[in-house]
C-alpha atoms as a PDB file:
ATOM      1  CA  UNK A   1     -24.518   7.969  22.451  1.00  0.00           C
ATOM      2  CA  UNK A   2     -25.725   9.220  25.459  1.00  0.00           C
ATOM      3  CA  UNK A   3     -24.006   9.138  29.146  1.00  0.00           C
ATOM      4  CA  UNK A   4     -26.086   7.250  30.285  1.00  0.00           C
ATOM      5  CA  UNK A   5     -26.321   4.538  27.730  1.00  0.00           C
ATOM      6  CA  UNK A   6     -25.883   0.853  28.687  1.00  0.00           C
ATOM      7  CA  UNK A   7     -22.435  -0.868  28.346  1.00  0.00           C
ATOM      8  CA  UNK A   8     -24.456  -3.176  25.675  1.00  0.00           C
ATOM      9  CA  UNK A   9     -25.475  -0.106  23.486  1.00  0.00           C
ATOM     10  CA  UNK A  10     -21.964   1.372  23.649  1.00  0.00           C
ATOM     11  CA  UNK A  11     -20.283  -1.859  22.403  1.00  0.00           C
ATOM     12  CA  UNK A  12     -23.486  -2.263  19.895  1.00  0.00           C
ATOM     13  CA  UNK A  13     -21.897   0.926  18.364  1.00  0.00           C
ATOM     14  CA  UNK A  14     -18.564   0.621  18.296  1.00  0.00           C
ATOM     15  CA  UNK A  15     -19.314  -2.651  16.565  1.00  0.00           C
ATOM     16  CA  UNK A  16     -22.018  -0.958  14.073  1.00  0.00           C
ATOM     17  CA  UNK A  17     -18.688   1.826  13.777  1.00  0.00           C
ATOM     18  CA  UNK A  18     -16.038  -0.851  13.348  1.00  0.00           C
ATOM     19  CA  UNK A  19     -18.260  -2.776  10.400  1.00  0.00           C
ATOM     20  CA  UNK A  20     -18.712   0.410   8.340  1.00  0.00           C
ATOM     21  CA  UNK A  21     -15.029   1.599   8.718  1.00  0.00           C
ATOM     22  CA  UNK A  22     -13.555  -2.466   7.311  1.00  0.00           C
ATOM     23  CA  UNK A  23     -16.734  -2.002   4.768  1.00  0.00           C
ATOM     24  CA  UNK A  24     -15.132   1.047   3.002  1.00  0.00           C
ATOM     25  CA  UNK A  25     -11.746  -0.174   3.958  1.00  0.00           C
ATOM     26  CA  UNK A  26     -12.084  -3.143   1.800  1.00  0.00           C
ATOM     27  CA  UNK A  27     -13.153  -1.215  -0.953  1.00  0.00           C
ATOM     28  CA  UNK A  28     -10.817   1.071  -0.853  1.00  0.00           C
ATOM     29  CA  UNK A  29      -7.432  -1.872  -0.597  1.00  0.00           C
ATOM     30  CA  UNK A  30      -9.799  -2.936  -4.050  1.00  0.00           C
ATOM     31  CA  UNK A  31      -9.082  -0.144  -5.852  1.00  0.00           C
ATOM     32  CA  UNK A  32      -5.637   0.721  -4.759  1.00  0.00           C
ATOM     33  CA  UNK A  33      -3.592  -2.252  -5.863  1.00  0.00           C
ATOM     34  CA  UNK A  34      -0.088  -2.434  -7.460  1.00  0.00           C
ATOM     35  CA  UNK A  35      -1.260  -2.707 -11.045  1.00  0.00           C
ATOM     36  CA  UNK A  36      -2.478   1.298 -10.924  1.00  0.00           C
ATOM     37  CA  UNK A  37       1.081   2.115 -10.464  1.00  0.00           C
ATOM     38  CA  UNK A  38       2.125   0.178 -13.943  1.00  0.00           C
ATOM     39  CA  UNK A  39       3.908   2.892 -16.029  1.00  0.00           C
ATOM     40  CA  UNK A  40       3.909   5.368 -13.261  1.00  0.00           C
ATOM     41  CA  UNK A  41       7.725   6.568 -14.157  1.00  0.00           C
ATOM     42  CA  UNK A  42       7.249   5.250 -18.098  1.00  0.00           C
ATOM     43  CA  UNK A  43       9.061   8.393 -19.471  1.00  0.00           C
ATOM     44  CA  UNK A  44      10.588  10.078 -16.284  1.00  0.00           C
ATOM     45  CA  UNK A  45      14.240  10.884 -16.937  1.00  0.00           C
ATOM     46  CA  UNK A  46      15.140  10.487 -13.524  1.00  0.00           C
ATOM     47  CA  UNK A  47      14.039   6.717 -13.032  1.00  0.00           C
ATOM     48  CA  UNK A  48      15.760   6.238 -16.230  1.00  0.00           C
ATOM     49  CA  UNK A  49      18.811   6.978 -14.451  1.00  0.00           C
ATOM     50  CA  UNK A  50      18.103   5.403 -10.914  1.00  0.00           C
ATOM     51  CA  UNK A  51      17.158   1.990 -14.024  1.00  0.00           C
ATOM     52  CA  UNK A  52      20.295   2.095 -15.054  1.00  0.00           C
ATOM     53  CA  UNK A  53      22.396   2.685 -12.081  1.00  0.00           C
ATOM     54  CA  UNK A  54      20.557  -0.374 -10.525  1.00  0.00           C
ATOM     55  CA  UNK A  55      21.768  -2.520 -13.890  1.00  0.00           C
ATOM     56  CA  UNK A  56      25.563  -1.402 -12.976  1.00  0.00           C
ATOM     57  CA  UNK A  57      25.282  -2.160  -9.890  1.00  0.00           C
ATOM     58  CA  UNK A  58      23.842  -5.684  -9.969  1.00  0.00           C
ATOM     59  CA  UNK A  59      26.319  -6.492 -13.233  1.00  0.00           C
ATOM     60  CA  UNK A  60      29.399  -5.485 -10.762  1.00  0.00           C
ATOM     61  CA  UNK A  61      28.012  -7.550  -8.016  1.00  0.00           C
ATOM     62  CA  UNK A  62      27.490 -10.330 -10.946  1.00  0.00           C
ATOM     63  CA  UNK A  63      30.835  -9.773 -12.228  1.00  0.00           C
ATOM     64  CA  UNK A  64      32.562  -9.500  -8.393  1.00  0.00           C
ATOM     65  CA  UNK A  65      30.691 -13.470  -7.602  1.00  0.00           C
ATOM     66  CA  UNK A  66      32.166 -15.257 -10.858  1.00  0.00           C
ATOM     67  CA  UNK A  67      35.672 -17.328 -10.332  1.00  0.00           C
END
């Protein structure tokens, strides 16, 4: 873009800019969803702890509501 380019041609290129960037950001959301992160922790030690923490907590809270 040049200086002296017309307001017209400026916004012509932001909007030619703006279309590519959502273009690739579409397809990039596409391939990112939360099904790639399936199995992620699977056999980490540590999430098998912060697993089971989160069952004693929410059987407490279970067993704290009952009459």
């Amino acid at each position: 873009m040049t200086p002296a380019a017309t307001l017209e041609e400026r916004v012509a290129a932001l909007e030619e800019t703006v279309a590519l960037l959502l273009s690739q950001s579409d397809s990039a959301v596409a391939k990112k969803d939360w099904r790639s992160t399936l199995g992620m922790f699977a056999d980490d030690p540590i999430m098998k702890e912060i697993d089971e923490e989160g069952r004693r907590i929410r059987e407490a809270d279970r067993q704290q509501a009952q009459p």
